[in-house]
N, C-alpha and C. Protein backbone atom coordinates (compact mmCIF):
# COMPACT_ATOMS: atom_id res chain seq x y z
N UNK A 1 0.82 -1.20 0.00
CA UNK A 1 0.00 0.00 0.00
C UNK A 1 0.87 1.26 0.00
N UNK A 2 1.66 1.08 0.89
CA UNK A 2 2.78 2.47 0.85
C UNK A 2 3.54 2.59 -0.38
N UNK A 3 3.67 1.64 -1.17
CA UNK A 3 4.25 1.64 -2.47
C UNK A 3 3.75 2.35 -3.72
N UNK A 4 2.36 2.07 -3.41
CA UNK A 4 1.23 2.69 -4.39
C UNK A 4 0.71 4.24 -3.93
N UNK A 5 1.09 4.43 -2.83
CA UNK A 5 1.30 6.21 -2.35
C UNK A 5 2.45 6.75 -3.07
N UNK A 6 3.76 6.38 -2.38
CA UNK A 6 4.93 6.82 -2.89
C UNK A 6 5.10 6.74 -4.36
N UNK A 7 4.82 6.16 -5.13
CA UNK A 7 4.80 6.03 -6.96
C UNK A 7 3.79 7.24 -7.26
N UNK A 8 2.45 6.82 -6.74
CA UNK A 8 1.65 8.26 -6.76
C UNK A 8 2.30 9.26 -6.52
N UNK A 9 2.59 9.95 -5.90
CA UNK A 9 3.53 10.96 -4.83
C UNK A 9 4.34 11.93 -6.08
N UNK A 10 5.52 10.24 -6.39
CA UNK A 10 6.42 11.03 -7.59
C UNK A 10 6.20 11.54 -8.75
N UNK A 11 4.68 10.82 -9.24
CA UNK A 11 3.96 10.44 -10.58
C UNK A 11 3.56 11.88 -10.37
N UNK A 12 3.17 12.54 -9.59
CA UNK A 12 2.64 13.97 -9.37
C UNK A 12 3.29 15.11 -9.45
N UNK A 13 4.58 14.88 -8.75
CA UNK A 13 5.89 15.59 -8.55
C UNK A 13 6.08 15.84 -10.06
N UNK A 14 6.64 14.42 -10.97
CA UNK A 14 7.15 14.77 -12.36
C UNK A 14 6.22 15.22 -13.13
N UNK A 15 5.06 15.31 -12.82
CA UNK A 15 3.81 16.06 -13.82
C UNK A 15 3.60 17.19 -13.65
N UNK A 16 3.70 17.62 -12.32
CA UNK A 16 4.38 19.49 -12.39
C UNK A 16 5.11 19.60 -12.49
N UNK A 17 5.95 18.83 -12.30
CA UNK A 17 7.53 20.15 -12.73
C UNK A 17 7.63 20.09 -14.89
N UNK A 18 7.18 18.84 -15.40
CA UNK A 18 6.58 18.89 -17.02
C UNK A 18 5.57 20.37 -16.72
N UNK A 19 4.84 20.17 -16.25
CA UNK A 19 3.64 20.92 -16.38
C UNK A 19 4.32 22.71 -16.29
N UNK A 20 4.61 22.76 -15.29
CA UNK A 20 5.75 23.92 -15.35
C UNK A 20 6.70 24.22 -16.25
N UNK A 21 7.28 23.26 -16.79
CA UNK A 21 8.23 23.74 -18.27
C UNK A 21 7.36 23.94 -19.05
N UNK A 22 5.91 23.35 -19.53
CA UNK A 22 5.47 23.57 -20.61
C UNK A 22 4.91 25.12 -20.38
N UNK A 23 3.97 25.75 -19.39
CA UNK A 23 3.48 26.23 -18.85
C UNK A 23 3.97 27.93 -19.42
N UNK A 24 3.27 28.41 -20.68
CA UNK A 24 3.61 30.01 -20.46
C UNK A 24 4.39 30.94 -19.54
N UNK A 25 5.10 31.65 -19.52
CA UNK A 25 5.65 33.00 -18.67
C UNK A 25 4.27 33.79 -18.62
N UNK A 26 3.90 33.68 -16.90
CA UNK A 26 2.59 34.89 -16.84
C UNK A 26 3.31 35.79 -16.01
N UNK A 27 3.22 37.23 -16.24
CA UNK A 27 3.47 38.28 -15.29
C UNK A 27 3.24 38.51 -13.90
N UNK A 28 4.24 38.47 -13.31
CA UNK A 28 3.61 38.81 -11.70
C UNK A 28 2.94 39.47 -11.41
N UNK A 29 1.72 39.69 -11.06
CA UNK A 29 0.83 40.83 -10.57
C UNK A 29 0.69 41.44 -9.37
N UNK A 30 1.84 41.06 -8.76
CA UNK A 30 2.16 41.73 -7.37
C UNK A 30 3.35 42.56 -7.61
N UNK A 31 3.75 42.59 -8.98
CA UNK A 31 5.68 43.29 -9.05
C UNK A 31 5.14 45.23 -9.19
N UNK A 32 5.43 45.88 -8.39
CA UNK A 32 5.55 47.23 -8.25
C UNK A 32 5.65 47.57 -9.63
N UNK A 33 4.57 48.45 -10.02
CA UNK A 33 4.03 49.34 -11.28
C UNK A 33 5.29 50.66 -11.15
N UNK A 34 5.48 50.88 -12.30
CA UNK A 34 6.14 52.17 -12.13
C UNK A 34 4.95 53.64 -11.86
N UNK A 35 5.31 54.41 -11.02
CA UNK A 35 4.63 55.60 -10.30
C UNK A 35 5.28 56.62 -11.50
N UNK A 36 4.18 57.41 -12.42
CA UNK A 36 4.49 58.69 -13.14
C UNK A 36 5.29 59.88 -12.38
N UNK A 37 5.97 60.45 -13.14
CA UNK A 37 6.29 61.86 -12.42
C UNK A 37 5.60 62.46 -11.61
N UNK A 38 6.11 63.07 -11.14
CA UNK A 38 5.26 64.22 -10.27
C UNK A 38 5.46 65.75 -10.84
N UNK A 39 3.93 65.81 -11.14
CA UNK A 39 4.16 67.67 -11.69
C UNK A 39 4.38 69.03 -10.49
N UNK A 40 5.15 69.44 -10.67
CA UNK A 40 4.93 70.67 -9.49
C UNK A 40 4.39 72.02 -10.40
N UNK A 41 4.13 73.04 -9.34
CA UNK A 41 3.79 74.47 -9.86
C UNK A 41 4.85 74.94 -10.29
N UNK A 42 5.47 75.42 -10.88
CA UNK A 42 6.58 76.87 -11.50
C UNK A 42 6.71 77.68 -10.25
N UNK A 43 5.25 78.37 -10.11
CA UNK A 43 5.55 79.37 -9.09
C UNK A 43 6.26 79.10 -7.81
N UNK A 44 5.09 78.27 -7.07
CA UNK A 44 5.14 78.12 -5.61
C UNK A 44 5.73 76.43 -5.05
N UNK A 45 5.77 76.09 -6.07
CA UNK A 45 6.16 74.87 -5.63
C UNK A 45 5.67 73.63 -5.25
N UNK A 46 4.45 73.75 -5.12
CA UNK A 46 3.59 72.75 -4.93
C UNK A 46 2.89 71.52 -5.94
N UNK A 47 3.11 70.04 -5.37
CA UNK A 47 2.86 68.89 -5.93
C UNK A 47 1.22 69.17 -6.53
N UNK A 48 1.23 68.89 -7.57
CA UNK A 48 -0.13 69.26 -8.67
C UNK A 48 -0.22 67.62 -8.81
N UNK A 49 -0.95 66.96 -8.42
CA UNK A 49 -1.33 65.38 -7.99
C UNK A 49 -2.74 65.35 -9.18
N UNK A 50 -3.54 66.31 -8.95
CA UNK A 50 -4.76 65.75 -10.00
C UNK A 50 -4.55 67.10 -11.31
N UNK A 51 -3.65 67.26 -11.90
CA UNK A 51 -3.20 68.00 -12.85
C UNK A 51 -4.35 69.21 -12.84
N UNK A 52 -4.61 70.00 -11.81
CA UNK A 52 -6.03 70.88 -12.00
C UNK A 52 -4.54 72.06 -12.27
N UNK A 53 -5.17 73.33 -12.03
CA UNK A 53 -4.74 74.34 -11.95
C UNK A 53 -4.38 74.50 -10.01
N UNK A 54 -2.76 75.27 -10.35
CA UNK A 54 -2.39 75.50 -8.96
C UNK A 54 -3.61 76.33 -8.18
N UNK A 55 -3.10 76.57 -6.89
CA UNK A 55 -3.99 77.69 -6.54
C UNK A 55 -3.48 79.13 -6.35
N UNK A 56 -2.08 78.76 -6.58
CA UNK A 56 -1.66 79.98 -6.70
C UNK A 56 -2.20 80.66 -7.97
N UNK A 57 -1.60 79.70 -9.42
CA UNK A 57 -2.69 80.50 -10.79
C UNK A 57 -4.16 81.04 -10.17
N UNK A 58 -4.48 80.38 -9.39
CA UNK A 58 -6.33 80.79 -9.55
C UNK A 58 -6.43 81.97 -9.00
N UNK A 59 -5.54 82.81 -8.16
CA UNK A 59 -5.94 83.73 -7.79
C UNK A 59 -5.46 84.61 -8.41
N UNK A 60 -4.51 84.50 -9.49
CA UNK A 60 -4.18 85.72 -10.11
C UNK A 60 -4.69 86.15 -11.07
């Protein structure tokens, strides 16, 4: 009986690691996205995050 586990066992082992060579390259979807620049104002210096108009422009 333990014979017919252990043959099972390996029979499984060598069918993934086949299964894995055959097996496409899929992209990690946990690997860190690259983050865009960051725009600042000219004037005052401040991080412009939702590309609106500074607030310094708005008051002038």
């Amino acid at each position: 009986m333990s014979k017919v586990v252990i043959f099972f066992l390996i029979f499984i082992l060598v069918m993934g690691m086949l299964g894995r060579l055959r097996a496409p390259k899929i992209k990690n979807p946990f690997k860190r996205k690259t983050v865009k620049s960051t725009v600042k104002c000219e004037k005052c210096g401040r991080y412009n995050l939702a590309g609106e108009e500074c607030a310094c422009e708005k008051k002038s």
